[in-house]
C-alpha atoms as a PDB file:
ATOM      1  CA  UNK A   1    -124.912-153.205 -65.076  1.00  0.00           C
ATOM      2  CA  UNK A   2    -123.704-156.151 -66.771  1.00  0.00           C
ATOM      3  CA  UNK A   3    -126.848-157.311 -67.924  1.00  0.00           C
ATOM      4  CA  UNK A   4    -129.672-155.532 -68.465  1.00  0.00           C
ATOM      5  CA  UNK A   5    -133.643-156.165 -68.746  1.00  0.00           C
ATOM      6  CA  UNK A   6    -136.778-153.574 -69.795  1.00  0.00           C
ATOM      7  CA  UNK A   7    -139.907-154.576 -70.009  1.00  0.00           C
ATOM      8  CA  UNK A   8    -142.586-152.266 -71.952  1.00  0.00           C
ATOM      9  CA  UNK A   9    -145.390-152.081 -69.427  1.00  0.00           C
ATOM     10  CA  UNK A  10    -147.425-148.767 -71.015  1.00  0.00           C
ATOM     11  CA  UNK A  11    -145.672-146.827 -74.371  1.00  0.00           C
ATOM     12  CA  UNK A  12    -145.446-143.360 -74.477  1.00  0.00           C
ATOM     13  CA  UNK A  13    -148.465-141.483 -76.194  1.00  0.00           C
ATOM     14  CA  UNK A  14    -145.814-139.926 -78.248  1.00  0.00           C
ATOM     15  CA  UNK A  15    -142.267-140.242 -78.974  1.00  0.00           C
ATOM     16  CA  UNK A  16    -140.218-143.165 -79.907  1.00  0.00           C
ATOM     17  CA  UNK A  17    -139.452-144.230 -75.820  1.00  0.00           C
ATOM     18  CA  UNK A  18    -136.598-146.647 -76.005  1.00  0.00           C
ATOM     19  CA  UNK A  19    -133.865-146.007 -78.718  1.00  0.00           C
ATOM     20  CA  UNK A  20    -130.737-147.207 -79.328  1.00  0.00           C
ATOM     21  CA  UNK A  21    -127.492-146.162 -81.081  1.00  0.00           C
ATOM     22  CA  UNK A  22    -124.774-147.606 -83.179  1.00  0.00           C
ATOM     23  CA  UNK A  23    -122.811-144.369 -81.935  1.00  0.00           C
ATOM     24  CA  UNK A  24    -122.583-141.600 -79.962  1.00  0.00           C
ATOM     25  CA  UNK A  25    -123.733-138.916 -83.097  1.00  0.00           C
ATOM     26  CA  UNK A  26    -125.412-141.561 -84.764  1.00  0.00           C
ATOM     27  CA  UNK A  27    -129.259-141.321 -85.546  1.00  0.00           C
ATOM     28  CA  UNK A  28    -131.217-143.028 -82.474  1.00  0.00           C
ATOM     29  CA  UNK A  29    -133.362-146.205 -83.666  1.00  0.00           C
ATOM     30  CA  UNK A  30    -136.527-146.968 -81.683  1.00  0.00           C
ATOM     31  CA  UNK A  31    -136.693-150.082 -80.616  1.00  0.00           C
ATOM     32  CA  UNK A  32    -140.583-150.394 -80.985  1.00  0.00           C
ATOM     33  CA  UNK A  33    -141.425-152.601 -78.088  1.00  0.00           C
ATOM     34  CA  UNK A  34    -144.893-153.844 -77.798  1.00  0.00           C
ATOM     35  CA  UNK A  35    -146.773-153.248 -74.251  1.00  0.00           C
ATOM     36  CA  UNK A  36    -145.487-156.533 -72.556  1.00  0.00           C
ATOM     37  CA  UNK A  37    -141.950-157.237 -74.775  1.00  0.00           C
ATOM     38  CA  UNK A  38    -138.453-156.940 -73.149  1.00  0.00           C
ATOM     39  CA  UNK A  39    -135.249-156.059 -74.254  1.00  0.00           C
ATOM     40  CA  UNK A  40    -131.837-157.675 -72.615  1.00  0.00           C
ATOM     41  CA  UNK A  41    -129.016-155.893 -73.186  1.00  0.00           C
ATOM     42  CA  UNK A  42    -125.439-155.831 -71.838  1.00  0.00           C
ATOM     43  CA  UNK A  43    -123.662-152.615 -71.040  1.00  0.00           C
ATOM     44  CA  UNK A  44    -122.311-151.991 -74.256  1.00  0.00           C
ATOM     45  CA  UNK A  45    -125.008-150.633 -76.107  1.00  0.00           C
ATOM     46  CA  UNK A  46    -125.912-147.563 -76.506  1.00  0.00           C
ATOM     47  CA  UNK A  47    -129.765-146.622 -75.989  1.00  0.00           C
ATOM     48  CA  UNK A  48    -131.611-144.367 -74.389  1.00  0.00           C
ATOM     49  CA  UNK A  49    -135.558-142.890 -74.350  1.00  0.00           C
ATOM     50  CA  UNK A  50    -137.400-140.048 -75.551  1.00  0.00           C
ATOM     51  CA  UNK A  51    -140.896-139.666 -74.727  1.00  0.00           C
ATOM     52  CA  UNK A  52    -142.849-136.428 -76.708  1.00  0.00           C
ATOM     53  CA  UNK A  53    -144.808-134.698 -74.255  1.00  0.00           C
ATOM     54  CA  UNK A  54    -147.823-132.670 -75.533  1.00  0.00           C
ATOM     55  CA  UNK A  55    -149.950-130.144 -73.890  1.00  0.00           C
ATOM     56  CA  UNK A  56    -152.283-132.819 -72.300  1.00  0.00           C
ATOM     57  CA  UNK A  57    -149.925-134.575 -70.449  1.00  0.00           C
ATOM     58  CA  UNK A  58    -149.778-137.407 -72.524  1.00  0.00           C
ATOM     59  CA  UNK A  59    -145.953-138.578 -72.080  1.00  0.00           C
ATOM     60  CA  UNK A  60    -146.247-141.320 -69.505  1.00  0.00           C
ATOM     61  CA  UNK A  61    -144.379-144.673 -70.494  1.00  0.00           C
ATOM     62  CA  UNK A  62    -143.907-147.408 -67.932  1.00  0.00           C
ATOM     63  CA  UNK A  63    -140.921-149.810 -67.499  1.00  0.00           C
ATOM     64  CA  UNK A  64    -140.074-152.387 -65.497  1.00  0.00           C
ATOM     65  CA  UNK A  65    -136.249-152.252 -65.762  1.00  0.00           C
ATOM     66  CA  UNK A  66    -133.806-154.984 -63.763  1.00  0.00           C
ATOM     67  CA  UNK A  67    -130.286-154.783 -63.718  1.00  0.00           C
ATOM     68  CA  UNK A  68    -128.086-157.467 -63.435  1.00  0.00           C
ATOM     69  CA  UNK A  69    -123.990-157.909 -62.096  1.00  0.00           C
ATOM     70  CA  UNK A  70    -121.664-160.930 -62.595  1.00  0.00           C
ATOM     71  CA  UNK A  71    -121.507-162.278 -59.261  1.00  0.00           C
ATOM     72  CA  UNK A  72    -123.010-162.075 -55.769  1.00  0.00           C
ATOM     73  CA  UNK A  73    -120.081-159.851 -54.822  1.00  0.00           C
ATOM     74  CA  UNK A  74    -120.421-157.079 -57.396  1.00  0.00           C
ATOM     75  CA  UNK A  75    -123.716-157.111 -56.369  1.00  0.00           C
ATOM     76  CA  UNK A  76    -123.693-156.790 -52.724  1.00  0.00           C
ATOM     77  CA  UNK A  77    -120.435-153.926 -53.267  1.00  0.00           C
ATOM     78  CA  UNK A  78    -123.182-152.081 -55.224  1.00  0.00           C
ATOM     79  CA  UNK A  79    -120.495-151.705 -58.440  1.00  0.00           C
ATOM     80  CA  UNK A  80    -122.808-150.318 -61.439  1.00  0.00           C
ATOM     81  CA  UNK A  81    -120.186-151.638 -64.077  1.00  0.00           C
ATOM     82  CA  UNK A  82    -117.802-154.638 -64.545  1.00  0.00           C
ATOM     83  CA  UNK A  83    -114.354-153.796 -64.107  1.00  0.00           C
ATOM     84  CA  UNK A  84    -113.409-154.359 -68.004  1.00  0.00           C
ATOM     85  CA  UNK A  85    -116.844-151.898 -69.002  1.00  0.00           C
ATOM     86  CA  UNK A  86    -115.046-148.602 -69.528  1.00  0.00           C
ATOM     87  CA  UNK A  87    -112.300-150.145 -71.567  1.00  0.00           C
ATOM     88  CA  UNK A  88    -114.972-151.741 -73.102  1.00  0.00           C
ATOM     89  CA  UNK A  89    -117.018-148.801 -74.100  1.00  0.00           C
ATOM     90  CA  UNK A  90    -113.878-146.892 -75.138  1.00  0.00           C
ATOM     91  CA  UNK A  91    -113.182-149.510 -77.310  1.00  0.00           C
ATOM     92  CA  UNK A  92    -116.626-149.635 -79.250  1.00  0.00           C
ATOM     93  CA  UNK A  93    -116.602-146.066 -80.000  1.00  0.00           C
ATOM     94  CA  UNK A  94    -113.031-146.163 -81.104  1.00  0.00           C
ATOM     95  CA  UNK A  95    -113.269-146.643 -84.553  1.00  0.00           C
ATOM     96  CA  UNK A  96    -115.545-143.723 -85.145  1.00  0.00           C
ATOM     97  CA  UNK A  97    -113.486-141.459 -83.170  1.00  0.00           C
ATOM     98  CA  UNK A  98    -110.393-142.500 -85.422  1.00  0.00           C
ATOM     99  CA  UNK A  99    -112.036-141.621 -88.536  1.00  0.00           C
ATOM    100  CA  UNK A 100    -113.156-138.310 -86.848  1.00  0.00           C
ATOM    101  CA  UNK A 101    -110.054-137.599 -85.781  1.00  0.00           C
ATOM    102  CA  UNK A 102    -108.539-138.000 -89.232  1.00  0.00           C
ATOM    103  CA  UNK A 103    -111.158-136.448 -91.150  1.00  0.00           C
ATOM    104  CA  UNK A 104    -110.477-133.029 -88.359  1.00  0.00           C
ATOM    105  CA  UNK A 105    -106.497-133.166 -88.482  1.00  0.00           C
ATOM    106  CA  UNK A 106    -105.951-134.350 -92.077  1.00  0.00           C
ATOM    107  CA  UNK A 107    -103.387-136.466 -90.776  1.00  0.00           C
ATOM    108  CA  UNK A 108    -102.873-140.089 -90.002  1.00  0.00           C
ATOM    109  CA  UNK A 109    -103.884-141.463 -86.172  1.00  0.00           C
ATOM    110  CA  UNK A 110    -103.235-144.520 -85.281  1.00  0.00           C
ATOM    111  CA  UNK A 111    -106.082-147.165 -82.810  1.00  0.00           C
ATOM    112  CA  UNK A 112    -103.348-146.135 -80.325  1.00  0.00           C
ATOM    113  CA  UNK A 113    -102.799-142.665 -80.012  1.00  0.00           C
ATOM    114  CA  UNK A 114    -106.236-142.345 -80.168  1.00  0.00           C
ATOM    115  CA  UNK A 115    -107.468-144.593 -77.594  1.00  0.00           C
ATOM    116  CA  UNK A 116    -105.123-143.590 -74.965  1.00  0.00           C
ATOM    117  CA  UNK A 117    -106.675-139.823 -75.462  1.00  0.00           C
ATOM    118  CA  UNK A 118    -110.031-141.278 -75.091  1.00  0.00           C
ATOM    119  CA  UNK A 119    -109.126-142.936 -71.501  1.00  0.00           C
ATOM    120  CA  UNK A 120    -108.358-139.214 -70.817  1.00  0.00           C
ATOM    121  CA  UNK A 121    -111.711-138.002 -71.647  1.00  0.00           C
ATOM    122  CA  UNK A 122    -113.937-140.658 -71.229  1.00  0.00           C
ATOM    123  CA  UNK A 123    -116.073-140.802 -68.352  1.00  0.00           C
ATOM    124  CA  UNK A 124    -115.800-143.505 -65.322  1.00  0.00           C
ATOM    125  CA  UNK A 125    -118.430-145.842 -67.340  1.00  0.00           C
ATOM    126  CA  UNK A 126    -116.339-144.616 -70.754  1.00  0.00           C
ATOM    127  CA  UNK A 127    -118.750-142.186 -72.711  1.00  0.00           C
ATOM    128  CA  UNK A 128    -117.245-139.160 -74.185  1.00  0.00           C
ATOM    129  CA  UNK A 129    -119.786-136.305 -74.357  1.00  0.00           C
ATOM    130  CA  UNK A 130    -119.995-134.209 -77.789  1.00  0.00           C
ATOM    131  CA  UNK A 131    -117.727-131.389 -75.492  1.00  0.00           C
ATOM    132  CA  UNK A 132    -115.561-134.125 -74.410  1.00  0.00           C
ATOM    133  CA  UNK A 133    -115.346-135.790 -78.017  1.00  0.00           C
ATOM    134  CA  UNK A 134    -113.914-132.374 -79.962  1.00  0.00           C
ATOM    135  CA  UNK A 135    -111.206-131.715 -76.466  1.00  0.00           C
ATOM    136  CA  UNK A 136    -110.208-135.082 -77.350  1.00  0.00           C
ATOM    137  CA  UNK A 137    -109.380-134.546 -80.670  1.00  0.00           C
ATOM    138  CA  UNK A 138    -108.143-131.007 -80.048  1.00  0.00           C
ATOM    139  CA  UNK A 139    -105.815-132.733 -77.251  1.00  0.00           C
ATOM    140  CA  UNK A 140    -104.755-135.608 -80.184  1.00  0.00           C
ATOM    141  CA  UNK A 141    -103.999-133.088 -82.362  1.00  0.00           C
ATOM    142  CA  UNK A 142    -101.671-131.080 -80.178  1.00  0.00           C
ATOM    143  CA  UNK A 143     -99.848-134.584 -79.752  1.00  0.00           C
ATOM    144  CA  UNK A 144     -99.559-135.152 -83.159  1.00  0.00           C
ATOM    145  CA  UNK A 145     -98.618-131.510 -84.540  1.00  0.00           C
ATOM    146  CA  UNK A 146     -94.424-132.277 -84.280  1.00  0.00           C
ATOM    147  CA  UNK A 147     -94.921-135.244 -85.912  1.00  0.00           C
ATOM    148  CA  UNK A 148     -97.518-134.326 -88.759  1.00  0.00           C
ATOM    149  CA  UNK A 149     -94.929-131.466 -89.280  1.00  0.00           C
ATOM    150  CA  UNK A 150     -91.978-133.877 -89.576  1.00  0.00           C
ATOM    151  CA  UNK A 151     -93.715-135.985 -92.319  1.00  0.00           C
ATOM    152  CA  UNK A 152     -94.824-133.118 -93.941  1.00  0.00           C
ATOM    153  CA  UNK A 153     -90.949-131.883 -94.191  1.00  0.00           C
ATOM    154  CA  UNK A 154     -90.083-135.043 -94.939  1.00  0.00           C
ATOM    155  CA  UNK A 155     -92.374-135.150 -97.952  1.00  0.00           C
ATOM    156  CA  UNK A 156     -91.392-132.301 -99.054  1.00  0.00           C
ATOM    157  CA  UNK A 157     -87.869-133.016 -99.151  1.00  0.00           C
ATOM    158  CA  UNK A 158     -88.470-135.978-101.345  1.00  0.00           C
ATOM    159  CA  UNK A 159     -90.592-134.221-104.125  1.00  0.00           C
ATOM    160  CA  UNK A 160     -87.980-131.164-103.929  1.00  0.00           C
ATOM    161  CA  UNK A 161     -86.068-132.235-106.675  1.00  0.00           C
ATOM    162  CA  UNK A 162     -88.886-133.317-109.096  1.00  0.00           C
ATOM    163  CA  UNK A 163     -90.211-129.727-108.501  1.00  0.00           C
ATOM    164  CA  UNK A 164     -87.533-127.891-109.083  1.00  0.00           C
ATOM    165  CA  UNK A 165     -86.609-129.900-112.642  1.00  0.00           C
ATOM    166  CA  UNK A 166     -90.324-129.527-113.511  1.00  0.00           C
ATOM    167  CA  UNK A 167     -90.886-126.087-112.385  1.00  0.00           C
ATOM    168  CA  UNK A 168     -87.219-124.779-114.066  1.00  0.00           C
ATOM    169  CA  UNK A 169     -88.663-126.488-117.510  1.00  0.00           C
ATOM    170  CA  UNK A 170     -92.324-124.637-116.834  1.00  0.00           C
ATOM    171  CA  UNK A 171     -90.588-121.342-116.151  1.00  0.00           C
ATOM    172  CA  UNK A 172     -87.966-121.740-118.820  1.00  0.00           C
ATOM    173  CA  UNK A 173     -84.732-120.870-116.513  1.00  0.00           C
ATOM    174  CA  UNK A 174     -81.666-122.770-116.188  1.00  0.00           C
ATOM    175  CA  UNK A 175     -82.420-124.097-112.353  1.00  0.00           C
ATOM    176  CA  UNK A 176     -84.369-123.192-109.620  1.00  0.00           C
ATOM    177  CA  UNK A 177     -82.835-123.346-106.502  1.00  0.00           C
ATOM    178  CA  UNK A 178     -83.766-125.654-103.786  1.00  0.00           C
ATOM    179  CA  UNK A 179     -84.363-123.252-100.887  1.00  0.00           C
ATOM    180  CA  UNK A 180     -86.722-121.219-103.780  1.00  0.00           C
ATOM    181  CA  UNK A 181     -88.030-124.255-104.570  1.00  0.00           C
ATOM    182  CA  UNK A 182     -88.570-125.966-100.997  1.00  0.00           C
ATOM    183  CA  UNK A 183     -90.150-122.078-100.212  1.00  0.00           C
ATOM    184  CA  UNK A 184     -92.556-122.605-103.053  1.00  0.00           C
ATOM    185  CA  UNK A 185     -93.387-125.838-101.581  1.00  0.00           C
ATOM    186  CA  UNK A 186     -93.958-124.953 -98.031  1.00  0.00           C
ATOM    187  CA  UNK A 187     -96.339-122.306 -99.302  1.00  0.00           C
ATOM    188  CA  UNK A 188     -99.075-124.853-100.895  1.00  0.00           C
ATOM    189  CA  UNK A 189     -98.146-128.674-100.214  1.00  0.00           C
ATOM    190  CA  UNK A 190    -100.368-130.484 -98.160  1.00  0.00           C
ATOM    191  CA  UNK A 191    -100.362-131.802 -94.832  1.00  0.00           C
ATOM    192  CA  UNK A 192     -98.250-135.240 -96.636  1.00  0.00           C
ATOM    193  CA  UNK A 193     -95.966-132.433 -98.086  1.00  0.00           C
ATOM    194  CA  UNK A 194     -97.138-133.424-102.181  1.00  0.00           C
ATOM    195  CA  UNK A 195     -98.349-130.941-104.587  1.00  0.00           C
ATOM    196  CA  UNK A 196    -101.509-131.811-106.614  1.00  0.00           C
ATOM    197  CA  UNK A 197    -102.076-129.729-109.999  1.00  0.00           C
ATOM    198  CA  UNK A 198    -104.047-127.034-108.654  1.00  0.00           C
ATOM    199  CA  UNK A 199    -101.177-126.659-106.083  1.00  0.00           C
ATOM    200  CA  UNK A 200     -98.080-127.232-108.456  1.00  0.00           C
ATOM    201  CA  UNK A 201     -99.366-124.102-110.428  1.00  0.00           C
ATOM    202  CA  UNK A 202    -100.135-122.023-107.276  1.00  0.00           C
ATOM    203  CA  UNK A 203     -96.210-123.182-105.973  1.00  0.00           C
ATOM    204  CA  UNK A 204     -94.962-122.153-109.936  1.00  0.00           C
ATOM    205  CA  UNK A 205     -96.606-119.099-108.947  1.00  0.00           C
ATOM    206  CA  UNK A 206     -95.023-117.857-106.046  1.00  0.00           C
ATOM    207  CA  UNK A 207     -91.474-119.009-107.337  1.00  0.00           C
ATOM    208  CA  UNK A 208     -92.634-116.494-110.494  1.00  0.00           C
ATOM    209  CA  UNK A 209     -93.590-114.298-107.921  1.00  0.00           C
ATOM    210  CA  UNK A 210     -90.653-114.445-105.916  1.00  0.00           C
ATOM    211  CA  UNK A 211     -88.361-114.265-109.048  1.00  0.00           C
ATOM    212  CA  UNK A 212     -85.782-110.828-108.512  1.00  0.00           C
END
């Protein structure tokens, strides 16, 4: 609905009842209405209820819930959600699935790329289930593999000849190569195609590994 109204009318003996959400994964936050309070809400938050139920039966909570639609139209057609809702919802949880999506592929996604995989996934009213949330990412990350390969050549290319000048002075030879020393790279850069330390010494390594 566009618009909607609950009214606490008898709390659960146990459990929080109604919750909300700043995200899909994040930690539910009762909302702690008092027997007789409301709550209005529109249809982008996220909430739900959980009500404990013990051995004595005492998980009964009572609502009065009213839903509301923009216009005597929507109504009468019986449509749950304005038409702008799911783009709506797909854009609240976009941010967080942009910095998932990063933190997963170790590589850069952009608000687009990873909002038109969402409208893939998402649901008619826009939510993307936990399942539905990793295929997503899976999906952007098959999308993005040629290029995330590309820019990892690319960097690699650029830092090619700094490596081989440093790693011919740390080896004490007269050059090293640059297919040796691109191998060496390709073996240990990461996913932006540098070398830290840790990974400069483990790329000096295989070219003194490699060495005939």
């Amino acid at each position: 609905a566009a618009v909607t109204a609950v009214v606490e009318l008898q709390s659960a003996d146990s459990g929080p009842g109604l919750y909300v959400l700043e995200t899909l994964h994040s930690t539910p936050r009762p909302a702690s209405l008092a027997v007789g309070a409301a709550a209005v809400h529109n249809f982008e938050l996220l909430h739900g209820v959980n009500a404990s139920c013990d051995e004595a039966g005492g998980c009964a909570r009572y609502s009065l819930v009213v839903w509301f639609q923009i216009g005597d139209v929507a109504c009468a057609a019986g449509h749950r959600w304005p038409g702008e809702a799911r783009a709506a919802m797909i854009e609240k949880a976009l941010p967080a699935f942009a910095r998932d999506a990063r933190k997963r592929l170790s590589a850069a996604v952009d608000d687009a790329a990873a909002r038109r995989v969402m409208e893939r996934f998402a649901s008619r009213e826009g939510w993307l289930t936990k399942e539905d949330w990793a295929a997503a990412i899976e999906a952007l990350g098959r999308t993005l593999a040629p290029k995330a390969k590309a820019a990892r050549s690319a960097g690699i290319e650029e830092g090619l000849d700094r490596f081989a000048h440093a790693a011919a002075r740390a080896l004490k030879r007269e050059a090293i190569g640059r297919s040796a020393a691109r191998r060496a790279m390709a073996a240990h850069a990461d996913a932006a195609g540098r070398l830290d330390e840790r990974t400069f010494y483990a790329a000096l390594k295989t070219l003194f590994d490699s060495a005939p």
